[in-house]
Protein backbone atom coordinates (compact mmCIF):
# COMPACT_ATOMS: atom_id res chain seq x y z
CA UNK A 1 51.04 -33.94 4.74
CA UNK A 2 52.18 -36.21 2.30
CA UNK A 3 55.90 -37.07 1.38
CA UNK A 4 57.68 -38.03 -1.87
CA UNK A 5 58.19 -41.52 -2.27
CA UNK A 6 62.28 -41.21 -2.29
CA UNK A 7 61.87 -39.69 1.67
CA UNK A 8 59.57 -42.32 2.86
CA UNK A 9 62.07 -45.01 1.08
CA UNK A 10 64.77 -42.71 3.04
CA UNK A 11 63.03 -43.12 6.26
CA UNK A 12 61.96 -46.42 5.93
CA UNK A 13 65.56 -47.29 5.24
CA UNK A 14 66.65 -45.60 8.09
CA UNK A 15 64.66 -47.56 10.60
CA UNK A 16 65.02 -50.90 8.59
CA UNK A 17 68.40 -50.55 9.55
CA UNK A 18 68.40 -49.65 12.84
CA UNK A 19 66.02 -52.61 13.35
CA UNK A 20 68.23 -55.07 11.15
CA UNK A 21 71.38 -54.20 13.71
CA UNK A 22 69.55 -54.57 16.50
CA UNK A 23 68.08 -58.16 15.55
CA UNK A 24 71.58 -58.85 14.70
CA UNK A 25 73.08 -57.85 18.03
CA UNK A 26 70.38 -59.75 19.88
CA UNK A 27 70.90 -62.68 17.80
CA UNK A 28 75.12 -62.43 18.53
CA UNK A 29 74.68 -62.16 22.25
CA UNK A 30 72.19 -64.92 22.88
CA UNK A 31 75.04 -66.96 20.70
CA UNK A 32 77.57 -65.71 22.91
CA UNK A 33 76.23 -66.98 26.01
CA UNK A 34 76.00 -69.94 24.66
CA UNK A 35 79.64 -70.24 23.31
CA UNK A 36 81.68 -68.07 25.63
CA UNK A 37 83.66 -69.19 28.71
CA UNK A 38 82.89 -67.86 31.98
CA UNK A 39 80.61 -66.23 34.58
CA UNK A 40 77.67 -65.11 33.34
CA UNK A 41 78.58 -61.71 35.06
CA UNK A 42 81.34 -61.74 32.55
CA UNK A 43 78.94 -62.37 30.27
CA UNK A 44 76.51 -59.67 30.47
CA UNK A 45 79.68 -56.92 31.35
CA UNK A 46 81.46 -57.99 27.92
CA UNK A 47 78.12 -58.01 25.63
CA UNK A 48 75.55 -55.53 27.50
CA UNK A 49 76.88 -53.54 29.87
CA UNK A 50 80.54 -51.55 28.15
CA UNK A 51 78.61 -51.91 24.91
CA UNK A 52 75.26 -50.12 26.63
CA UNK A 53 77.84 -47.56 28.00
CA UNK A 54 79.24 -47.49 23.75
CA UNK A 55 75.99 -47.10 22.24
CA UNK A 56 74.40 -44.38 24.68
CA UNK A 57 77.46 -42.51 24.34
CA UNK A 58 77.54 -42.69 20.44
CA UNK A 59 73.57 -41.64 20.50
CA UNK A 60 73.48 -39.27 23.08
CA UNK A 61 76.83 -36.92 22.22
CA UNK A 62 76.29 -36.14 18.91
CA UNK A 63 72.27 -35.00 19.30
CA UNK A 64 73.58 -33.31 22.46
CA UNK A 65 76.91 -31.46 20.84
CA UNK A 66 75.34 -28.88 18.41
CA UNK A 67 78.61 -28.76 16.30
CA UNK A 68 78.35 -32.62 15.67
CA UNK A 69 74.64 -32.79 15.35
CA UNK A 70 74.84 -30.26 12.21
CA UNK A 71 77.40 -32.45 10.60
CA UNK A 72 75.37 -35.73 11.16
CA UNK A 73 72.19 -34.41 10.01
CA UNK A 74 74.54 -32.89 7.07
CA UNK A 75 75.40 -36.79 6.28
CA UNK A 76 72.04 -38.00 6.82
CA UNK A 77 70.55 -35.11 4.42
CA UNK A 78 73.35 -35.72 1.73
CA UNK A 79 72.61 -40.05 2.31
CA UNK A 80 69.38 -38.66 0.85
CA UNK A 81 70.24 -37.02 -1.77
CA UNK A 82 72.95 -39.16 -3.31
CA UNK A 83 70.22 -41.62 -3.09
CA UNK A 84 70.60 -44.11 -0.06
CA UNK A 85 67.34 -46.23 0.67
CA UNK A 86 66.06 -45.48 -2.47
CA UNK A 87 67.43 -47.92 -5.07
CA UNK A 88 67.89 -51.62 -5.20
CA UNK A 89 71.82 -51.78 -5.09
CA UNK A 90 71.50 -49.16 -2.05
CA UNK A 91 69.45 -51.95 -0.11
CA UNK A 92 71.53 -54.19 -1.05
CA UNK A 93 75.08 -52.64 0.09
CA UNK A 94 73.39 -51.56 3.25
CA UNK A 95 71.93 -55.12 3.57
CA UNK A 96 75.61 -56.50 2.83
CA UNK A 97 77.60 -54.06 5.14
CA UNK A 98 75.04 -55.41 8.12
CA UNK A 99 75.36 -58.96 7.28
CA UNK A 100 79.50 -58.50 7.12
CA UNK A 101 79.26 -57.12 10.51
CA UNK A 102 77.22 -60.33 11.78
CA UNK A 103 79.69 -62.60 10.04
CA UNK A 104 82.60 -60.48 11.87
CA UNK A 105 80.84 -60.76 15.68
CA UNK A 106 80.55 -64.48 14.94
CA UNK A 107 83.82 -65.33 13.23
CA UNK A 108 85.15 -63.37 16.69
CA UNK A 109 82.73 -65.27 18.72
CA UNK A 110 84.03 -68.67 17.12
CA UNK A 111 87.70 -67.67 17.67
CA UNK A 112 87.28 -68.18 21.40
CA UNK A 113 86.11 -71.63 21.58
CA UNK A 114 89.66 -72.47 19.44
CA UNK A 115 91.61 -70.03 21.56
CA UNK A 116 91.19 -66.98 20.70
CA UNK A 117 90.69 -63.69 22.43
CA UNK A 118 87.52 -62.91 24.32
CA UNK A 119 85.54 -60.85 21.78
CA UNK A 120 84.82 -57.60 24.19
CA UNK A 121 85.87 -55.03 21.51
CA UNK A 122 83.78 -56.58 18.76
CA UNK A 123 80.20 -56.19 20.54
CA UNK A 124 80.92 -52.45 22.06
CA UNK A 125 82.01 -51.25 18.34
CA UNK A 126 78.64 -52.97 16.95
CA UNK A 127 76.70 -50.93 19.50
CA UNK A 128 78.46 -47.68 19.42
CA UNK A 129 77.77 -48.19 15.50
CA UNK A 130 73.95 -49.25 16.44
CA UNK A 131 73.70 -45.62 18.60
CA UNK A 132 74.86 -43.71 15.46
CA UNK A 133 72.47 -45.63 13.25
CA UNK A 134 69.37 -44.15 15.63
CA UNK A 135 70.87 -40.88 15.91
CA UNK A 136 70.65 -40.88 12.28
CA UNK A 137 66.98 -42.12 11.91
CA UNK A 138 66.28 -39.85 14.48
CA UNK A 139 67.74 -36.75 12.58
CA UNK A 140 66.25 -37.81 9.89
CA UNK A 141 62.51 -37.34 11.19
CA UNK A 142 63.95 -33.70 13.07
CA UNK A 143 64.90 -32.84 9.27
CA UNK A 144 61.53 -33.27 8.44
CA UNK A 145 60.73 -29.64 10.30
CA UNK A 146 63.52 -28.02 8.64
CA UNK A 147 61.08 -25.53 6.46
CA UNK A 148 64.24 -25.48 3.41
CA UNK A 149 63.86 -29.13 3.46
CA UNK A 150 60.48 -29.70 3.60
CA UNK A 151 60.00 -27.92 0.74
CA UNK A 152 61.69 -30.57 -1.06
CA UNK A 153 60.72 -33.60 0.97
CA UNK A 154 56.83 -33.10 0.72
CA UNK A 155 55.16 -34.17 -2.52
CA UNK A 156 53.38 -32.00 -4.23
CA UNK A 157 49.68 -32.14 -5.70
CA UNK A 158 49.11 -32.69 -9.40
């Protein structure tokens, strides 16, 4: 069964995303072992452990709570329709909201070495914000059996 081009766009935003913030993450933790003071214990509790804890919780809750499952796959469905993944200035916001994120973890991470706070909060809010991104390519693929939207996802034979 083939798809219209905007849903496979949709999707393929959805995962380029997802993808894009995990890369991201990866690339801010390996800096932050590098940069940050301390144990490595410290380390790995501050930017893989509470934010593991953060991102499970913000993937699991809302695909297990069926009130708050409806209203994400509400957003994702409406992300569709207003047109998200599917036009050039779309990319590029989502593109630009990613890369302010990465600028954030690192202007945080940078802080420290003149200072600063330790940046704890900064890498369990990127991956409680990576667990919603899956959540939402993941609803996005269980839309895909919704018979009401199928009928407008699937493209149609000329």
């Amino acid at each position: 069964m083939a798809f219209t081009r905007a849903w496979i766009n949709f999707k393929r935003m959805q995962d380029s995303t997802v993808a894009a913030s995990v890369l991201i993450y990866a690339g801010a933790t390996l800096h932050a072992f590098r940069v940050l003071p301390g144990e490595t214990a410290l380390k790995v509790e501050r930017t893989l452990t509470w934010p593991g804890l953060f991102l499970v919780l913000t993937l699991l809750v809302p695909l297990a709570a069926a009130p708050l499952r409806r209203g994400l796959s509400r957003y994702v469905w409406l992300s569709f329709v207003s047109g998200f993944g599917q036009t050039a200035v779309s990319v590029l916001t989502g593109i630009g909201l990613l890369c302010a994120a990465a600028l954030f973890i690192y202007w945080q991470l940078s802080a420290v070495a003149h200072g600063g706070r330790y940046p704890a909060g900064v890498f369990s809010g990127y991956a409680a914000g990576i667990g919603i991104l899956i959540a939402q390519a993941w609803l996005a693929r269980r839309l895909e059996r919704d018979p009401q939207v199928r009928a407008m996802i699937v493209a149609r034979e000329t």
